[in-house]
Each structure stands twice: as structure tokens, then as C-alpha cells.
PDB file of N, CA and C in Angstrom:
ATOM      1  N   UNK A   1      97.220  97.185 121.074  1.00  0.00           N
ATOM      2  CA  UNK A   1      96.966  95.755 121.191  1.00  0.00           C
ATOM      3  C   UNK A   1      96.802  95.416 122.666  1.00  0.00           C
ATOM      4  N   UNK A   2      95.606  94.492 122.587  1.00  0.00           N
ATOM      5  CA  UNK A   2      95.660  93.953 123.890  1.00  0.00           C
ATOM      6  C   UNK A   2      96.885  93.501 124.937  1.00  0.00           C
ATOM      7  N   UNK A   3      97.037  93.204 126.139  1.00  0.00           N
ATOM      8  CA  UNK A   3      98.391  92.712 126.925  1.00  0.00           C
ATOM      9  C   UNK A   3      97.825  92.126 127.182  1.00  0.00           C
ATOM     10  N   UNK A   4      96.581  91.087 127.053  1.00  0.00           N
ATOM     11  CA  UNK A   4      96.608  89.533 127.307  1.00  0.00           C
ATOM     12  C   UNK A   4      96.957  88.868 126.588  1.00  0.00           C
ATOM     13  N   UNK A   5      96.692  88.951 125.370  1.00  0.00           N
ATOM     14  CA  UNK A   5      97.097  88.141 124.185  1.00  0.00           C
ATOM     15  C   UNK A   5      97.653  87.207 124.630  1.00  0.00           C
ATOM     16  N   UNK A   6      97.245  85.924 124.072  1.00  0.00           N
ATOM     17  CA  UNK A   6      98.180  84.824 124.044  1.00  0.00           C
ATOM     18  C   UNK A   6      97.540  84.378 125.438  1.00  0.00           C
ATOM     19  N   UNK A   7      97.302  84.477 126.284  1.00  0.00           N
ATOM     20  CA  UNK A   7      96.850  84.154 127.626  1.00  0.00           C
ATOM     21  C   UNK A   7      96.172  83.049 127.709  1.00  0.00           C
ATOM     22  N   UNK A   8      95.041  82.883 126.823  1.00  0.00           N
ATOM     23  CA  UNK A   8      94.509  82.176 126.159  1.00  0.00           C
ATOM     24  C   UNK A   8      95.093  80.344 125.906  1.00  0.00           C
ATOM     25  N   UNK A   9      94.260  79.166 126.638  1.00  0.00           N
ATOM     26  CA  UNK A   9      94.988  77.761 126.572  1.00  0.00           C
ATOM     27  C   UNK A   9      95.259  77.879 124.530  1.00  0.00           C
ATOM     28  N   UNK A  10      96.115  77.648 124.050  1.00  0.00           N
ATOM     29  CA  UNK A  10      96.491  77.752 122.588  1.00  0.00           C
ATOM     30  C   UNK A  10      97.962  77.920 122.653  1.00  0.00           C
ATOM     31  N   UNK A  11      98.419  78.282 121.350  1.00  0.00           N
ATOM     32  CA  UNK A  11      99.795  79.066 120.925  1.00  0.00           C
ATOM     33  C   UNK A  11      99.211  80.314 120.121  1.00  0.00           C
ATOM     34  N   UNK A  12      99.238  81.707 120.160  1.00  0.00           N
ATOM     35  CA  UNK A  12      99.138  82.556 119.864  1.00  0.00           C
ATOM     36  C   UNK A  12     100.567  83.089 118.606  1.00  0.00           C
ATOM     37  N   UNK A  13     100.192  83.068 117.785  1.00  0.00           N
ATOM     38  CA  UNK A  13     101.191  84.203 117.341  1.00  0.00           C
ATOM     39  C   UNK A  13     100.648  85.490 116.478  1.00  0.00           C
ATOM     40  N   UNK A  14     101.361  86.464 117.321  1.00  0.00           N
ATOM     41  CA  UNK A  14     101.116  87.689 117.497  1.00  0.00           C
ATOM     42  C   UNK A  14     102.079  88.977 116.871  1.00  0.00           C
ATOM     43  N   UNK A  15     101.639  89.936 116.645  1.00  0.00           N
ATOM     44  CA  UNK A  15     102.638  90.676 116.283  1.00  0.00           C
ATOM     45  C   UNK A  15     103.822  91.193 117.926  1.00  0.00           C
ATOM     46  N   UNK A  16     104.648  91.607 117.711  1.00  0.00           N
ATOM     47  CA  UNK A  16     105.569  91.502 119.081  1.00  0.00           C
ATOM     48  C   UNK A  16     105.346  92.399 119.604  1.00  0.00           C
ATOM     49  N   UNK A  17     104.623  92.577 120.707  1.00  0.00           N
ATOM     50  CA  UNK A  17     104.327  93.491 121.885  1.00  0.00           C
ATOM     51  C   UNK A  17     106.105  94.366 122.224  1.00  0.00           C
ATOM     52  N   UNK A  18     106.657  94.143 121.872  1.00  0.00           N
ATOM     53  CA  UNK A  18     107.963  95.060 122.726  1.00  0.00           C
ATOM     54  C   UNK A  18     108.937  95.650 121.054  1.00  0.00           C
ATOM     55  N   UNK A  19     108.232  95.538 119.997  1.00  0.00           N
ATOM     56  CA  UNK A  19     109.102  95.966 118.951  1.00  0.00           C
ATOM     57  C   UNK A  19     108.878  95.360 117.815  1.00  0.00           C
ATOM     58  N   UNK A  20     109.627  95.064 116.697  1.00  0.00           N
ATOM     59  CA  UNK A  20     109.715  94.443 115.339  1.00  0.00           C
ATOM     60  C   UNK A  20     109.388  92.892 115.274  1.00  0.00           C
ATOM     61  N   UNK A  21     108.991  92.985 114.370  1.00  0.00           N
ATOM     62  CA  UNK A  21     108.663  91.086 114.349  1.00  0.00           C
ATOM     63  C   UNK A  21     107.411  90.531 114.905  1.00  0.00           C
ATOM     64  N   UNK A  22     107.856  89.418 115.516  1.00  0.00           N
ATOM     65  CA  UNK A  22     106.311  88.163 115.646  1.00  0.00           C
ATOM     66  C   UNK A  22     107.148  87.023 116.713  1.00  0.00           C
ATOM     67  N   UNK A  23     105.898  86.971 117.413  1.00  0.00           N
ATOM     68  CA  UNK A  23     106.412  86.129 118.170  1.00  0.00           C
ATOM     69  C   UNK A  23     104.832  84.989 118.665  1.00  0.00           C
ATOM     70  N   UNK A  24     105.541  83.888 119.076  1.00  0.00           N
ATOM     71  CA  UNK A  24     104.616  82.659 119.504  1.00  0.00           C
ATOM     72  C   UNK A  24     104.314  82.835 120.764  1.00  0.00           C
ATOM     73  N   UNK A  25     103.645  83.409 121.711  1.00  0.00           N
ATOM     74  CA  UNK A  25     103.271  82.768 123.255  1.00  0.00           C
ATOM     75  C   UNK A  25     102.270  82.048 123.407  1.00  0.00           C
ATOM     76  N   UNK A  26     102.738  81.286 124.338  1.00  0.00           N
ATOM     77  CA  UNK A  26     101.741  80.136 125.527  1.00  0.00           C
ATOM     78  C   UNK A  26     101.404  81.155 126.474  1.00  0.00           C
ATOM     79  N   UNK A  27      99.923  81.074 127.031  1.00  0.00           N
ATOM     80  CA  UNK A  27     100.065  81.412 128.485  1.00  0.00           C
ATOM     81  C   UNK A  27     100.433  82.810 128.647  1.00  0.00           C
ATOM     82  N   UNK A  28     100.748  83.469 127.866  1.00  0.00           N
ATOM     83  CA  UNK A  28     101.298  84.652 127.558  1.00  0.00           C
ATOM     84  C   UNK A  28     102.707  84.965 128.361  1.00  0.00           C
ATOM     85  N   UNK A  29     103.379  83.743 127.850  1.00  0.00           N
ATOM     86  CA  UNK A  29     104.546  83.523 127.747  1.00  0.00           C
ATOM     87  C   UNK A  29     105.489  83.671 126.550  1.00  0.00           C
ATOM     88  N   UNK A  30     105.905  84.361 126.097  1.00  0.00           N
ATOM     89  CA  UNK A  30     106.871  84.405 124.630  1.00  0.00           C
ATOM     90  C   UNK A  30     107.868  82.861 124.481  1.00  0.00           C
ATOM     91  N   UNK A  31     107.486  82.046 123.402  1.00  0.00           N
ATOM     92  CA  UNK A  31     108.268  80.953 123.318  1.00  0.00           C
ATOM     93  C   UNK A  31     109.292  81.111 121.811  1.00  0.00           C
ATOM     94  N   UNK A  32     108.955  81.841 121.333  1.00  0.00           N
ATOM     95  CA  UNK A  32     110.229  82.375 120.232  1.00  0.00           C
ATOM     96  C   UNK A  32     109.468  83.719 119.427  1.00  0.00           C
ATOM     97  N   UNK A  33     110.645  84.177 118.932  1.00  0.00           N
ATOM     98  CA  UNK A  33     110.722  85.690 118.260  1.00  0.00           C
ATOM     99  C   UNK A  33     111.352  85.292 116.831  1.00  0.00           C
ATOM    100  N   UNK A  34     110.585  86.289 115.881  1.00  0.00           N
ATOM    101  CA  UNK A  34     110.927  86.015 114.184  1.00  0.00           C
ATOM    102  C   UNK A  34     110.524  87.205 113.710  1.00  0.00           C
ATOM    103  N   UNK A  35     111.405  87.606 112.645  1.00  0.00           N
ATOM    104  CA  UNK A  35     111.091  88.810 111.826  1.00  0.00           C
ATOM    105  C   UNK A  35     110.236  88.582 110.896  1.00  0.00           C
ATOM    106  N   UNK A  36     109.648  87.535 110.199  1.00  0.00           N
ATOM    107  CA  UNK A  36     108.816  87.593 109.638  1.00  0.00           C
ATOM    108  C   UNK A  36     107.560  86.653 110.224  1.00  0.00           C
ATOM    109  N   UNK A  37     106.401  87.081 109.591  1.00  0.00           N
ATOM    110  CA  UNK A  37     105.179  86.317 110.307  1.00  0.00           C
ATOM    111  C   UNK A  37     105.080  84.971 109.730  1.00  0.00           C
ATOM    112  N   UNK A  38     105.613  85.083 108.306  1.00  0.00           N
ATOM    113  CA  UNK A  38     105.457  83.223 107.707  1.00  0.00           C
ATOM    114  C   UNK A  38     105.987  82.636 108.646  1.00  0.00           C
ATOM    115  N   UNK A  39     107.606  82.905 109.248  1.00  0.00           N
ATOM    116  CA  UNK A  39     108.437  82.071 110.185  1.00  0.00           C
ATOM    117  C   UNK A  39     107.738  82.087 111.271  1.00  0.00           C
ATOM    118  N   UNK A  40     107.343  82.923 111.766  1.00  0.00           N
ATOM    119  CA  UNK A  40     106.312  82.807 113.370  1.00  0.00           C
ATOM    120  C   UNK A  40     104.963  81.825 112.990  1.00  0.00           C
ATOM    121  N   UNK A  41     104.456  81.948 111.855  1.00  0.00           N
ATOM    122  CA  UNK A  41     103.148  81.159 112.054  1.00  0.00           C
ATOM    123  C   UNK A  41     103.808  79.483 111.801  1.00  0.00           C
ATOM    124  N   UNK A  42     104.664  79.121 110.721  1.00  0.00           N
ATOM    125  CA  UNK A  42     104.703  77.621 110.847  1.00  0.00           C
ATOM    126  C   UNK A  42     106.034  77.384 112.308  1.00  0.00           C
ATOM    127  N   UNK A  43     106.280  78.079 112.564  1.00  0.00           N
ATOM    128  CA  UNK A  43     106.839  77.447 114.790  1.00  0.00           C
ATOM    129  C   UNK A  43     105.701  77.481 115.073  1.00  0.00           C
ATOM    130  N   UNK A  44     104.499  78.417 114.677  1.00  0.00           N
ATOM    131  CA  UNK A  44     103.782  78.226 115.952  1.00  0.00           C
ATOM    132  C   UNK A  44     102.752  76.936 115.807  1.00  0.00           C
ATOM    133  N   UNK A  45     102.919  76.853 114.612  1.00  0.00           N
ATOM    134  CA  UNK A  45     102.065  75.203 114.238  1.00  0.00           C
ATOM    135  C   UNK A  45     102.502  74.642 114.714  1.00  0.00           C
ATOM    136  N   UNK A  46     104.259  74.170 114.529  1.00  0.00           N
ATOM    137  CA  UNK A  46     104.852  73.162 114.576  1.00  0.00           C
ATOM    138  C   UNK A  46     104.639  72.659 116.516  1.00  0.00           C
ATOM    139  N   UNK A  47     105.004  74.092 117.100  1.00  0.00           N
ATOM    140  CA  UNK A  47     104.618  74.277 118.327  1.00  0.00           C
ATOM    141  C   UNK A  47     103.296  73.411 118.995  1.00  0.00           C
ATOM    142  N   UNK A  48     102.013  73.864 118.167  1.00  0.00           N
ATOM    143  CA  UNK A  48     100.465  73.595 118.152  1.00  0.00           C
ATOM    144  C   UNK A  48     100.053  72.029 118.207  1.00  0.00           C
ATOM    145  N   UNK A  49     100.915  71.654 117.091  1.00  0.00           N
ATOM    146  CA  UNK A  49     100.848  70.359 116.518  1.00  0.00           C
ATOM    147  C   UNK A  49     101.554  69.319 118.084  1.00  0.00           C
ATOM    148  N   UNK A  50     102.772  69.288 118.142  1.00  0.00           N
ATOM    149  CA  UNK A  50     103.832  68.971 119.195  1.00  0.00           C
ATOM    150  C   UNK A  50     103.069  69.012 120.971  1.00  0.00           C
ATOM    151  N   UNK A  51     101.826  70.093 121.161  1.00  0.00           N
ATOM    152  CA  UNK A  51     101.497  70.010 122.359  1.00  0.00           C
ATOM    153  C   UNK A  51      99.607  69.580 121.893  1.00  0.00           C
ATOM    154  N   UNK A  52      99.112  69.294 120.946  1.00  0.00           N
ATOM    155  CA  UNK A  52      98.309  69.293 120.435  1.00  0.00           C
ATOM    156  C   UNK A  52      97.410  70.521 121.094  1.00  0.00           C
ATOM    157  N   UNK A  53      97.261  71.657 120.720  1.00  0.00           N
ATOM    158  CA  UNK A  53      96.362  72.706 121.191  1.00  0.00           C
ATOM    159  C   UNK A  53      96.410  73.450 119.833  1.00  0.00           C
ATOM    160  N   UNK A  54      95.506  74.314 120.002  1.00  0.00           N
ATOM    161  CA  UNK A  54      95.041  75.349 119.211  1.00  0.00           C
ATOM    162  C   UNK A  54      96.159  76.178 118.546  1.00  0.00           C
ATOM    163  N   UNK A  55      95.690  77.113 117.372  1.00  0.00           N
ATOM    164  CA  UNK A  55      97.010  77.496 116.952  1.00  0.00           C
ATOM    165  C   UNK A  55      96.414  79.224 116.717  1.00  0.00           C
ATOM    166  N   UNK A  56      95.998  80.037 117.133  1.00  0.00           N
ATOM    167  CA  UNK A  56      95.570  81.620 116.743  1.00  0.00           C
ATOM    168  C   UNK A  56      96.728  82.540 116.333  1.00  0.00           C
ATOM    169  N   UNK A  57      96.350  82.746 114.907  1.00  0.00           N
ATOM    170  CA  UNK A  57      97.197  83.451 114.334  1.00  0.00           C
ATOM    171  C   UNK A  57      96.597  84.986 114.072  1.00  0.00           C
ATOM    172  N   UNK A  58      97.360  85.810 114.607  1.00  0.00           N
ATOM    173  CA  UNK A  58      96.729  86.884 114.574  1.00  0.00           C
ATOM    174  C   UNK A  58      97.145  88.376 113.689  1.00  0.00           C
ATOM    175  N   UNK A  59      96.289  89.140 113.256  1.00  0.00           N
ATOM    176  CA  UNK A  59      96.731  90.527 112.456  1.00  0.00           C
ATOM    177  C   UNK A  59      97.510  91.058 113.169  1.00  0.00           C
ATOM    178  N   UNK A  60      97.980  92.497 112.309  1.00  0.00           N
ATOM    179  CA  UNK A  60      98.847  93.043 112.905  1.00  0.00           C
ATOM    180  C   UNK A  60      97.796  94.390 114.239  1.00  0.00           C
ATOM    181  N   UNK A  61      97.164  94.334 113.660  1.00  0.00           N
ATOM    182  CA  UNK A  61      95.842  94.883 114.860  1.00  0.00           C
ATOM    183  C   UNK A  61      95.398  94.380 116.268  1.00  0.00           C
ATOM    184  N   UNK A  62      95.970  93.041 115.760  1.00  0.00           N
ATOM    185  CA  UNK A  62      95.626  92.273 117.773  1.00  0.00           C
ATOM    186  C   UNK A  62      94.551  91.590 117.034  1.00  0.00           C
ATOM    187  N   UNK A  63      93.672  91.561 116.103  1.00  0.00           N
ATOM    188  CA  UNK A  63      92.633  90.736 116.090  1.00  0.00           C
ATOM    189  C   UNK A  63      92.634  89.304 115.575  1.00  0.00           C
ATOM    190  N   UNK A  64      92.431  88.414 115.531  1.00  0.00           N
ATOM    191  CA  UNK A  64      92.417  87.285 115.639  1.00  0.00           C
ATOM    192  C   UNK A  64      91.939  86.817 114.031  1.00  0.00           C
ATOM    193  N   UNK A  65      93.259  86.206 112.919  1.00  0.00           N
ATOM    194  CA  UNK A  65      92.687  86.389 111.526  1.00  0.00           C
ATOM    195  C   UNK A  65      92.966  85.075 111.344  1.00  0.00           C
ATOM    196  N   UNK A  66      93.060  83.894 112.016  1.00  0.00           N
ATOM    197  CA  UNK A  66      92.717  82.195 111.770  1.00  0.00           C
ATOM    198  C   UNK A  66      93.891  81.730 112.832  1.00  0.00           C
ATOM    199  N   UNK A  67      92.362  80.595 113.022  1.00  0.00           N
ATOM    200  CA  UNK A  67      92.751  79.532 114.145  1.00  0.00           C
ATOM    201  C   UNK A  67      92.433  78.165 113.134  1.00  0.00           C
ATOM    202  N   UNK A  68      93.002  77.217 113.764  1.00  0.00           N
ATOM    203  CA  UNK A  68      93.762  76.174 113.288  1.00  0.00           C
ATOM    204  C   UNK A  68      93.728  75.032 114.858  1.00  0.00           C
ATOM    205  N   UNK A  69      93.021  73.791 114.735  1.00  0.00           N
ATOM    206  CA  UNK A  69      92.809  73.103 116.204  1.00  0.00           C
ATOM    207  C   UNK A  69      93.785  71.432 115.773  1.00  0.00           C
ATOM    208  N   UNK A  70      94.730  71.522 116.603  1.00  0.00           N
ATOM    209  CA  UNK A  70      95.768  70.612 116.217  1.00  0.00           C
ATOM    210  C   UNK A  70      95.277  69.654 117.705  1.00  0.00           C
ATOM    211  N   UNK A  71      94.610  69.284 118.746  1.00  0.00           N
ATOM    212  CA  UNK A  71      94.338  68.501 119.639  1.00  0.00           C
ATOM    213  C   UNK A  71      92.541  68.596 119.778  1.00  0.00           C
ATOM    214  N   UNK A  72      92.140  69.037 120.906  1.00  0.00           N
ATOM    215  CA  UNK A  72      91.212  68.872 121.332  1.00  0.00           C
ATOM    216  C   UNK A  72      90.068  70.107 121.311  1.00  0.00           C
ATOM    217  N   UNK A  73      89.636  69.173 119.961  1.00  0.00           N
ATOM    218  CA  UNK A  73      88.640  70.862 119.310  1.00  0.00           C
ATOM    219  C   UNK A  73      87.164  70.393 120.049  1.00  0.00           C
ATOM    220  N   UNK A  74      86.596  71.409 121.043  1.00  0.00           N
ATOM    221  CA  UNK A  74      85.532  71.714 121.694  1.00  0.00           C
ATOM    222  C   UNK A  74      84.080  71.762 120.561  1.00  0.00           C
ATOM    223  N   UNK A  75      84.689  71.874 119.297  1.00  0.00           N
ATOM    224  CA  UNK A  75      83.431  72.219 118.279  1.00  0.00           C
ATOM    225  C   UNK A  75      83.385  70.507 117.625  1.00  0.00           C
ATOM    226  N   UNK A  76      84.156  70.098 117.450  1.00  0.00           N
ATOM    227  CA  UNK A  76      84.098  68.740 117.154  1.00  0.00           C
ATOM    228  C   UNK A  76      83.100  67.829 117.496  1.00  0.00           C
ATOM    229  N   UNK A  77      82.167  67.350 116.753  1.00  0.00           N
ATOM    230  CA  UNK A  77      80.991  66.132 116.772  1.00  0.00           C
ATOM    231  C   UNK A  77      81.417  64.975 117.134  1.00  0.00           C
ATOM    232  N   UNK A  78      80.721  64.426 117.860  1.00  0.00           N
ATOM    233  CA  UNK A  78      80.951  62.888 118.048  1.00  0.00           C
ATOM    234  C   UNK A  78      79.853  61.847 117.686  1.00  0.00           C
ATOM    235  N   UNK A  79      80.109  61.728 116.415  1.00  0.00           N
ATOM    236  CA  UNK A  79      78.883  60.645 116.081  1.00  0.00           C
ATOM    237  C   UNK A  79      79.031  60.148 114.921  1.00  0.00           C
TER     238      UNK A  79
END
């Protein structure tokens, strides 16, 4: 898996770069750790929602298996 992950303006949750479990980073910052991925993906909403940014939830491969835009979605129409 990549070591940027999460680097990315969003909340990432990822499988855990240092061992077991799942974890949420900002910035590729770790903001909490969970043994299961259900519990890591709704913090990392709740997270998403709370700073309004993006929410990338990712496989256990590093690849990127749904995003979710809780603020300021760039694809969004105005008209």
C-alpha cells in the first residue's frame, strides 16, 4: 500500500498501515484506530460530515472502493 494515503484534502479510511484494523487519517494524519472497517467507515463519515470534506473509503489493497462528498463537491453543477 501506498504511504501517502490519506494525504489527500478528505478523511481517508484505510486499512492500518502499522498492523490489524482500520484507521481514519486527515492529511495523513491517523485520527482514530478500529478493528473493524464498519466502525472505521461510519467515524470516518461522522468525521467527513463534522468538517464537511470528502469521505474515501478504501479496500484492503490501498485502492480506493467509494467516496462519499459531505462539503464542497468540485463535480457539483450550479444551475
Amino acid at each position: 500500500m501506498a504511504k501517502n494515503i490519506g494525504r489527500g484534502d478528505g478523511v481517508h479510511t484505510t486499512p492500518n498501515p502499522e498492523g490489524a484494523g482500520w484507521v481514519n487519517q486527515v492529511k495523513g494524519k491517523v485520527t482514530s484506530k478500529h478493528r473493524l472497517k464498519e466502525r472505521a467507515v461510519d467515524a470516518g463519515r461522522e468525521l467527513a460530515q463534522e468538517r464537511r470534506m470528502e469521505h474515501f473509503i478504501h479496500n484492503t489493497d490501498g485502492s480506493i472502493g467509494k467516496r462519499n462528498s459531505y462539503g464542497n463537491d468540485p463535480r457539483q453543477s450550479k444551475g
